[in-house]
C-alpha atoms as a PDB file:
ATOM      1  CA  UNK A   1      96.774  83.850  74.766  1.00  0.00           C
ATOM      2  CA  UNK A   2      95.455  80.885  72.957  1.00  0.00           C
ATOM      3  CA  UNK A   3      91.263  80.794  72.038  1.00  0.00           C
ATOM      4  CA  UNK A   4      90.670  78.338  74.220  1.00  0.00           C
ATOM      5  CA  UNK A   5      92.269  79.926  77.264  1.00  0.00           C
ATOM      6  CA  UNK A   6      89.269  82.400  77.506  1.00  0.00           C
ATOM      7  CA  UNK A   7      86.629  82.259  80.105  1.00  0.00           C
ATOM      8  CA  UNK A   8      84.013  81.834  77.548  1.00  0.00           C
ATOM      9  CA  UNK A   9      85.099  78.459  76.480  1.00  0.00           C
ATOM     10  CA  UNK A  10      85.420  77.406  79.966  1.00  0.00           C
ATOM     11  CA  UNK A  11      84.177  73.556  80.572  1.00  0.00           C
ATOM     12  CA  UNK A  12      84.736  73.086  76.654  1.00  0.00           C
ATOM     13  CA  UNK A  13      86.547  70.297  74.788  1.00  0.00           C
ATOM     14  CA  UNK A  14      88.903  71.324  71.910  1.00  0.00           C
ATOM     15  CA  UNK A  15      86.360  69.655  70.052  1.00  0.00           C
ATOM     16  CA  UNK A  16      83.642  71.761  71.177  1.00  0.00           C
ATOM     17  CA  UNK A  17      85.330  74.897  71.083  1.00  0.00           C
ATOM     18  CA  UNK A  18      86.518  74.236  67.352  1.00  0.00           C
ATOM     19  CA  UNK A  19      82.375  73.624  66.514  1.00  0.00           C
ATOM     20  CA  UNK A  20      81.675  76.751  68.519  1.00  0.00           C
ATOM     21  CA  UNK A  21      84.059  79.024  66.795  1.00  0.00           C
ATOM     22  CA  UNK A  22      82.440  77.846  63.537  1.00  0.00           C
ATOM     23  CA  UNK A  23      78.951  77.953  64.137  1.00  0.00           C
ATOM     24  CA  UNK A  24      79.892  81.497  65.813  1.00  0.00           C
ATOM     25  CA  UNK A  25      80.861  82.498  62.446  1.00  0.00           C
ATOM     26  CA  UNK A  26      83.822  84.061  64.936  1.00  0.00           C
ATOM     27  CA  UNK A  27      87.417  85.073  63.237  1.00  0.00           C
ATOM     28  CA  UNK A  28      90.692  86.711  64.504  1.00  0.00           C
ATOM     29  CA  UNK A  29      91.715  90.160  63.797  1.00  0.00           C
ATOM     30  CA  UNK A  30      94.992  92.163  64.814  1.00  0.00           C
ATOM     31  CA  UNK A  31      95.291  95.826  65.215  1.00  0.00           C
ATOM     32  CA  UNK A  32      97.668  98.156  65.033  1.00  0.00           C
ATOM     33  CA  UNK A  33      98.158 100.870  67.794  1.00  0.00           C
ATOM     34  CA  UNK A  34      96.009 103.594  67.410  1.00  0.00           C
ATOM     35  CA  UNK A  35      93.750 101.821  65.412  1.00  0.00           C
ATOM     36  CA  UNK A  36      89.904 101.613  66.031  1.00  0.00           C
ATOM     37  CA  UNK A  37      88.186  98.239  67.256  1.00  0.00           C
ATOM     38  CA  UNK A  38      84.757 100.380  66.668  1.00  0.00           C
ATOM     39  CA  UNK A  39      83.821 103.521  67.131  1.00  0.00           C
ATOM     40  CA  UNK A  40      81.128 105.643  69.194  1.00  0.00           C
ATOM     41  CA  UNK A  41      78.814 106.053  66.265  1.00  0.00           C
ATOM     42  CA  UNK A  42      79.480 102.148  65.100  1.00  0.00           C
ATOM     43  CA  UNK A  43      76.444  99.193  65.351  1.00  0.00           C
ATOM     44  CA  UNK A  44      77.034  96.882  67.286  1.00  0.00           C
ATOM     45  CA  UNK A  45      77.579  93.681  65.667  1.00  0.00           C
ATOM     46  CA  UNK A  46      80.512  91.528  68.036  1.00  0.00           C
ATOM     47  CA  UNK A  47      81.684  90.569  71.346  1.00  0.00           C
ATOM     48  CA  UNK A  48      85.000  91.185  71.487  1.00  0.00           C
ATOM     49  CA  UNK A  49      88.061  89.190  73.491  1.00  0.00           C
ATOM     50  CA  UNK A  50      91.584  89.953  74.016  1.00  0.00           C
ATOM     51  CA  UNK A  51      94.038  87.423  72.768  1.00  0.00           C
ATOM     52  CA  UNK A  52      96.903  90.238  73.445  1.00  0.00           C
ATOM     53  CA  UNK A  53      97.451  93.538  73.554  1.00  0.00           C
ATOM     54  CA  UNK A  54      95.295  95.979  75.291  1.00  0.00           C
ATOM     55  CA  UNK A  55      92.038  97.998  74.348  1.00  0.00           C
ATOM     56  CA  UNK A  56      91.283 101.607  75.807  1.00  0.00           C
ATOM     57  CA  UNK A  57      87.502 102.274  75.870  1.00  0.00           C
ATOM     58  CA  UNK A  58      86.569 105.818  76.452  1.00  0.00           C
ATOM     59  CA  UNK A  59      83.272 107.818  75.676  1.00  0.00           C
ATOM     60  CA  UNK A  60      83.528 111.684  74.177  1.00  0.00           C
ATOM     61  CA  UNK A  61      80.284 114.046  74.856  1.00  0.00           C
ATOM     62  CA  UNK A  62      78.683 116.497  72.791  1.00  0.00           C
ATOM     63  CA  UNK A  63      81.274 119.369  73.887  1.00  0.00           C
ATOM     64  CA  UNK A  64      84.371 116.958  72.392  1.00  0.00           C
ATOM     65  CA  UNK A  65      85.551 115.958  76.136  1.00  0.00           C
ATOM     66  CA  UNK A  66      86.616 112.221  76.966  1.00  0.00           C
ATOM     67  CA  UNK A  67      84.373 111.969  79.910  1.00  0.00           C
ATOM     68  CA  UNK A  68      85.093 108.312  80.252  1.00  0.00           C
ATOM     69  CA  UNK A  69      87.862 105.937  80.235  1.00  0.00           C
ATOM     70  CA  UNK A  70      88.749 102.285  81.003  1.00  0.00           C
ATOM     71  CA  UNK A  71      91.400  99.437  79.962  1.00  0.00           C
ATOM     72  CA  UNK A  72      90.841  95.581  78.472  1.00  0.00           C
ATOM     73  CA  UNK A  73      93.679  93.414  79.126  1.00  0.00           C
ATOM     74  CA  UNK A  74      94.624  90.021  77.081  1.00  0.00           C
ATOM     75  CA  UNK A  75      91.961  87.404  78.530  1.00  0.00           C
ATOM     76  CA  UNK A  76      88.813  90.194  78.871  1.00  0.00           C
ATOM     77  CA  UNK A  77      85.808  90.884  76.726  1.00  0.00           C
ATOM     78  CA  UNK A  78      84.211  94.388  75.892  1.00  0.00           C
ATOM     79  CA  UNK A  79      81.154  95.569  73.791  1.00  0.00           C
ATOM     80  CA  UNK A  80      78.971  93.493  75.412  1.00  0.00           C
ATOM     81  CA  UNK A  81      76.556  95.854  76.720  1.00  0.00           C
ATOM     82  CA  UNK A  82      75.329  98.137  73.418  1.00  0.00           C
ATOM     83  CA  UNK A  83      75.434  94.260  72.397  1.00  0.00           C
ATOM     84  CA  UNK A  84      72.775  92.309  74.216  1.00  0.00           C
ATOM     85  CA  UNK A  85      70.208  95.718  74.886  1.00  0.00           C
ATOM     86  CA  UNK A  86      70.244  95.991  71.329  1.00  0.00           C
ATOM     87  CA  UNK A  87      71.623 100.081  71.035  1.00  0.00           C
ATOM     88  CA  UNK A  88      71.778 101.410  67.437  1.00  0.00           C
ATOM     89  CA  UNK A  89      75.528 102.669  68.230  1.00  0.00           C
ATOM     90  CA  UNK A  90      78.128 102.293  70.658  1.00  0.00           C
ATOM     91  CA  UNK A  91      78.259 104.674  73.748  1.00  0.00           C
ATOM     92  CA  UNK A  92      81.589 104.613  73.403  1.00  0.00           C
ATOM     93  CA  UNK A  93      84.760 103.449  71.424  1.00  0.00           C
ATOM     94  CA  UNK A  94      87.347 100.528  71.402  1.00  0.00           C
ATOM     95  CA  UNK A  95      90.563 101.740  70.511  1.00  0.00           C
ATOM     96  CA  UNK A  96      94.046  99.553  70.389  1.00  0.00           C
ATOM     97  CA  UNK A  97      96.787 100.544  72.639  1.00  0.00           C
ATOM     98  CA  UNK A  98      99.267  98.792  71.297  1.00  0.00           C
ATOM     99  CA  UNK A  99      99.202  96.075  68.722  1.00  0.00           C
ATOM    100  CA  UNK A 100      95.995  93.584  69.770  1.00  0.00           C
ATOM    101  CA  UNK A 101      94.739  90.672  68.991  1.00  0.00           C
ATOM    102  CA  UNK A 102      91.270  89.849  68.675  1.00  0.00           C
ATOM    103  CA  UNK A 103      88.810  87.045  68.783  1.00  0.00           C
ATOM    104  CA  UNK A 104      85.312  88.607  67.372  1.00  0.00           C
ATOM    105  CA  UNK A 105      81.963  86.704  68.161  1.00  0.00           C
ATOM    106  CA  UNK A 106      78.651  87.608  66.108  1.00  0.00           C
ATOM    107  CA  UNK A 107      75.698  88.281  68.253  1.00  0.00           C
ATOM    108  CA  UNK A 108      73.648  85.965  66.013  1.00  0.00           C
ATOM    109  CA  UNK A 109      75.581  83.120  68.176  1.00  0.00           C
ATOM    110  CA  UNK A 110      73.308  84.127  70.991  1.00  0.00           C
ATOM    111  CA  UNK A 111      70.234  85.092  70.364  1.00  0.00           C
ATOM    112  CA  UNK A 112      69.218  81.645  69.966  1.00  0.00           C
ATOM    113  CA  UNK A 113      70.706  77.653  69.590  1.00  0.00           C
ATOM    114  CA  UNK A 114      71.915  76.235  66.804  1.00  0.00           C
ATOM    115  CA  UNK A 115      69.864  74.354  64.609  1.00  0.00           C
ATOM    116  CA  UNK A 116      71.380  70.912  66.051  1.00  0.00           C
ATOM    117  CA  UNK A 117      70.995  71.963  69.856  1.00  0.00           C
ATOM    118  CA  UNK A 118      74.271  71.540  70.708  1.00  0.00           C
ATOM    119  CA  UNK A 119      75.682  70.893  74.064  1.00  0.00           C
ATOM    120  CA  UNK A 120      78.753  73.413  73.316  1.00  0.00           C
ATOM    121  CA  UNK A 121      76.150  76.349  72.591  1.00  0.00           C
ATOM    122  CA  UNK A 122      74.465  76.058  76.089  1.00  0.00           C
ATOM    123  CA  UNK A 123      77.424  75.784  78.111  1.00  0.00           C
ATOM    124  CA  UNK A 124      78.760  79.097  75.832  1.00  0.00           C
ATOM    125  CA  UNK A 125      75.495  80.765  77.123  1.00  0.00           C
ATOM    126  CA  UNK A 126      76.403  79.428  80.766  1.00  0.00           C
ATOM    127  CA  UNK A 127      79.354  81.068  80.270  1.00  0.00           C
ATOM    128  CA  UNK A 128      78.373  84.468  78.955  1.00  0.00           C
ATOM    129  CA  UNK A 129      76.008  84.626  82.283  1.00  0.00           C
ATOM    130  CA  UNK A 130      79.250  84.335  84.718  1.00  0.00           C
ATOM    131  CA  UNK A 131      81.250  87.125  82.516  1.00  0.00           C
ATOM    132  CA  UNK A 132      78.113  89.005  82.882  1.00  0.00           C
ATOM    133  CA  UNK A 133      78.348  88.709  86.476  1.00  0.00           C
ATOM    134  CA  UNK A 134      82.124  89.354  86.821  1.00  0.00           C
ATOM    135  CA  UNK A 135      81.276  92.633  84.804  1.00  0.00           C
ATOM    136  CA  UNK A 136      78.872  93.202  87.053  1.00  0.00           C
ATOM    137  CA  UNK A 137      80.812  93.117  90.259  1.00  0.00           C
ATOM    138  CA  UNK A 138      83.596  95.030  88.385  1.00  0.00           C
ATOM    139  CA  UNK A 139      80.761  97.830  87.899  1.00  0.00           C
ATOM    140  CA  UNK A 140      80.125  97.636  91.248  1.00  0.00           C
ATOM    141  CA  UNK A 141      83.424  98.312  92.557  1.00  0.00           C
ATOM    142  CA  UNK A 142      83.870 101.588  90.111  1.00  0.00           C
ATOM    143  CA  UNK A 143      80.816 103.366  91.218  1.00  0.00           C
ATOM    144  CA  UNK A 144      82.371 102.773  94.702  1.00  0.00           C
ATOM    145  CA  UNK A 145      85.708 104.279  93.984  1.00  0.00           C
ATOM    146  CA  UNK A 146      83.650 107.259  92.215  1.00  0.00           C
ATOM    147  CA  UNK A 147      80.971 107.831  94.906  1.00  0.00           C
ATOM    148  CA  UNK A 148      83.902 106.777  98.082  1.00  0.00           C
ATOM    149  CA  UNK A 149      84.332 110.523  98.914  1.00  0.00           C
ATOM    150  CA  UNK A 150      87.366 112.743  98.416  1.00  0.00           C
ATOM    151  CA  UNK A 151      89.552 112.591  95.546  1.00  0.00           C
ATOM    152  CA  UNK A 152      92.315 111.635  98.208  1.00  0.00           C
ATOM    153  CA  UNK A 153      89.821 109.104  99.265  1.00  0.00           C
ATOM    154  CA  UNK A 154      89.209 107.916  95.174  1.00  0.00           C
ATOM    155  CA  UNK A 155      92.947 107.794  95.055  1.00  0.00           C
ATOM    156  CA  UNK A 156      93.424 105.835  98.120  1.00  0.00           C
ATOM    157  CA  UNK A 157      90.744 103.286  97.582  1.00  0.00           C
ATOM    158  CA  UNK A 158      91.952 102.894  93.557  1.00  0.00           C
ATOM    159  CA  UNK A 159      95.750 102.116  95.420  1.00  0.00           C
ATOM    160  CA  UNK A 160      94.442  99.984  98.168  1.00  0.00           C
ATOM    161  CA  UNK A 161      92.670  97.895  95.612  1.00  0.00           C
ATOM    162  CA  UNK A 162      95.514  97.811  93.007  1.00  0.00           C
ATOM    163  CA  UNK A 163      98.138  97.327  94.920  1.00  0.00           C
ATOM    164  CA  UNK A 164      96.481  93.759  96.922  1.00  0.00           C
ATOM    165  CA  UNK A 165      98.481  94.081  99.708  1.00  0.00           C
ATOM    166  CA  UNK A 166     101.828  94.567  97.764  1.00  0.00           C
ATOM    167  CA  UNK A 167     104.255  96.997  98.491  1.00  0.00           C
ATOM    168  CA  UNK A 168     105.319  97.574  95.170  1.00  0.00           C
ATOM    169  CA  UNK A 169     103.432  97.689  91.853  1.00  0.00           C
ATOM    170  CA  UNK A 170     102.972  99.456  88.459  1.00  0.00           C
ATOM    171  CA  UNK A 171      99.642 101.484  86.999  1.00  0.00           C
ATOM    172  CA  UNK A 172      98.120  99.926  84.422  1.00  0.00           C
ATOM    173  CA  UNK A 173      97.536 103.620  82.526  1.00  0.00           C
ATOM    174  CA  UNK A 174      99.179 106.789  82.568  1.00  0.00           C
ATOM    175  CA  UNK A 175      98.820 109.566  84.224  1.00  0.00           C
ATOM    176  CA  UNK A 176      95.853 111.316  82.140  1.00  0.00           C
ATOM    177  CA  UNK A 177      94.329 108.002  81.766  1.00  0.00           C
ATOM    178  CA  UNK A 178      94.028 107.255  85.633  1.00  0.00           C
ATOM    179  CA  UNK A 179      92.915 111.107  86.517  1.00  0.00           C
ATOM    180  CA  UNK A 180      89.832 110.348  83.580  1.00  0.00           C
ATOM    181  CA  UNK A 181      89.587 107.266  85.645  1.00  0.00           C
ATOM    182  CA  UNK A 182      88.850 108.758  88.703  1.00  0.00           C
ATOM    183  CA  UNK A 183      86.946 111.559  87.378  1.00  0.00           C
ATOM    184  CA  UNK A 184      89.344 114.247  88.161  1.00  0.00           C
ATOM    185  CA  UNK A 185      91.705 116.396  86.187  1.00  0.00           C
ATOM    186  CA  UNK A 186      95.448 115.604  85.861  1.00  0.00           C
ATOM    187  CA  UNK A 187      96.388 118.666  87.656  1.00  0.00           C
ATOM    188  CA  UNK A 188      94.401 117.893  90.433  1.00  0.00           C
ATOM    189  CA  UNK A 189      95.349 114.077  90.460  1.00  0.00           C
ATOM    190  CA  UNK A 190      99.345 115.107  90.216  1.00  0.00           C
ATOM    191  CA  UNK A 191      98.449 117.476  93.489  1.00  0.00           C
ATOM    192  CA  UNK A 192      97.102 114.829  95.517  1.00  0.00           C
ATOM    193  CA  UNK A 193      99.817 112.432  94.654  1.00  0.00           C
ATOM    194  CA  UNK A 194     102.360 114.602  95.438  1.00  0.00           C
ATOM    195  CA  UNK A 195     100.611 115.112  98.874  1.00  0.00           C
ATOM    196  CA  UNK A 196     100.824 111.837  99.489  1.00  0.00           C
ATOM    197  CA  UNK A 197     104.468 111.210  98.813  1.00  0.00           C
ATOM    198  CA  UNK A 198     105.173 114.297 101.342  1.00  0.00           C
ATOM    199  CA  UNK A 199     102.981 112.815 104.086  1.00  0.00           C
ATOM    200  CA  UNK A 200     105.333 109.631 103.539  1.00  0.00           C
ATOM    201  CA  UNK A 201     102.183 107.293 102.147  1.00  0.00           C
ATOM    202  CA  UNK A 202     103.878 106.252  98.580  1.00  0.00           C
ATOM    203  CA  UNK A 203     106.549 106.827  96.615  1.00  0.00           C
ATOM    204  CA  UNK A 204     106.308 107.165  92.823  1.00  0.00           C
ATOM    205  CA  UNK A 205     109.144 106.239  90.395  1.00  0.00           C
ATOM    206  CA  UNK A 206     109.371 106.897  86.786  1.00  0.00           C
ATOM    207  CA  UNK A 207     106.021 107.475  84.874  1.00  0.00           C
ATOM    208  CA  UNK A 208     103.956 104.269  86.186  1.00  0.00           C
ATOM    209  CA  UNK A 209     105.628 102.140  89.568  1.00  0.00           C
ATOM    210  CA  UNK A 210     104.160 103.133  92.905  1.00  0.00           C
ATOM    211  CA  UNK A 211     105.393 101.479  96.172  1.00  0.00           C
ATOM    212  CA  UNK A 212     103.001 101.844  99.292  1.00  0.00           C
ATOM    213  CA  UNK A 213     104.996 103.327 102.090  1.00  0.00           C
ATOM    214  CA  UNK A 214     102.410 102.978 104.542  1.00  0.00           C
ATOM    215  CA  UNK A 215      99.492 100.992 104.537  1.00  0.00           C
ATOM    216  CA  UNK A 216      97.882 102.334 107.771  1.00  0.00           C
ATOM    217  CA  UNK A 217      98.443 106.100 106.492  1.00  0.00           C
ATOM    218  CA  UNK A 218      96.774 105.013 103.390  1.00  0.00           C
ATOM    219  CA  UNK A 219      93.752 103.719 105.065  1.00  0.00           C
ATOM    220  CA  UNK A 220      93.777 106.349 107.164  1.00  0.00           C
ATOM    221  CA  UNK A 221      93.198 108.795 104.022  1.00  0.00           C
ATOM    222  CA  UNK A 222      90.495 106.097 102.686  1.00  0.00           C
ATOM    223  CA  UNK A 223      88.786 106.522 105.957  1.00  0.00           C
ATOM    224  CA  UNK A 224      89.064 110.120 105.743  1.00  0.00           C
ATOM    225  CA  UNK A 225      90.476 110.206 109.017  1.00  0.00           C
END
């Protein structure tokens, strides 16, 4: 994905976007799988955007448990957050999943205009305000899925959602990935799954393509009926 594809040069000309990514002070950087954007104990000093690849973000307690995980695709920002409320670390870490590339802003871009007033810098901060707002709403939809009911119920809402009325379609993590996902154990998850493929609601093939058997049956389970 080029620079200028991403929402947060949206409305921009090339022109604008090439004055903005200098007066950003903002620079590419690839990573190799396995290797860390940031991690939990890092300041935060970016916002980050996907030009490829794909960024896990997960959060480790006191005990040494991932008690928190989530995936950035080419396109979407991350870091945000610890960014604009000013934390002294990260709550959690940024780590590549495969080889990613990255565009990385400084947050001195946006704590105030530049000393010309550009045009480009307020239409950046217009911008940042509808990504906030599509972060928002994705937000929103998680604590749904976690607070929906059942793990069944988790499972069928996360499937119902994914799939977007398609029959077939593949799951963007792996199996330990999705069960810290829905806040359950991979034991427990691979139970439930296999339930479902008895009671003739999917069918899983190979590690990560589900197809949706029955879309009634599924909301049915969503429903908890």
């Amino acid at each position: 994905m080029k620079v200028e594809k991403l929402s947060l040069f949206q409305n921009l000309t090339e022109d604008e976007i090439k004055r903005s990514l200098i007066c950003s002070k903002a620079y590419v950087k690839t990573y190799g799988k396995d290797e860390y954007v940031f991690r939990q104990e890092d300041t935060p000093e970016h916002l980050y955007f996907i030009l490829s690849g794909e960024v896990e973000l997960g959060q480790v307690n006191a005990l040494g448990k991932q008690n928190y995980v989530d995936f950035v695709r080419e396109g979407q920002g991350f870091g945000e957050v610890d960014l604009f409320l000013e934390h002294e670390s990260y709550a959690y870490f940024a780590v590549a999943r495969r080889e990613t590339e990255v565009l990385a802003v400084s947050r001195h871009f946006f704590y105030s205009t530049c000393e010309k007033n550009c045009a480009h810098h307020s239409k950046i901060i217009f911008n940042m305000m509808r990504l906030f707002a599509q972060e928002a709403e994705k937000n929103t939809k998680k604590i749904h899925l976690l607070t929906c009911g059942t793990l069944r119920q988790r499972i069928a809402y996360y499937m119902t959602d994914l799939s977007a009325g398609r029959e077939k379609m593949r799951l963007p993590m792996n199996r330990e990935d999705l069960a810290a996902y829905l806040n359950t154990t991979r034991p427990s998850l691979s139970r439930e799954l296999s339930w479902m493929q008895d009671r003739g609601i999917l069918k899983i093939t190979g590690r990560n393509h589900v197809q949706i058997l029955d879309f009634n049956l599924l909301q049915d389970e969503l429903e908890g009926m």
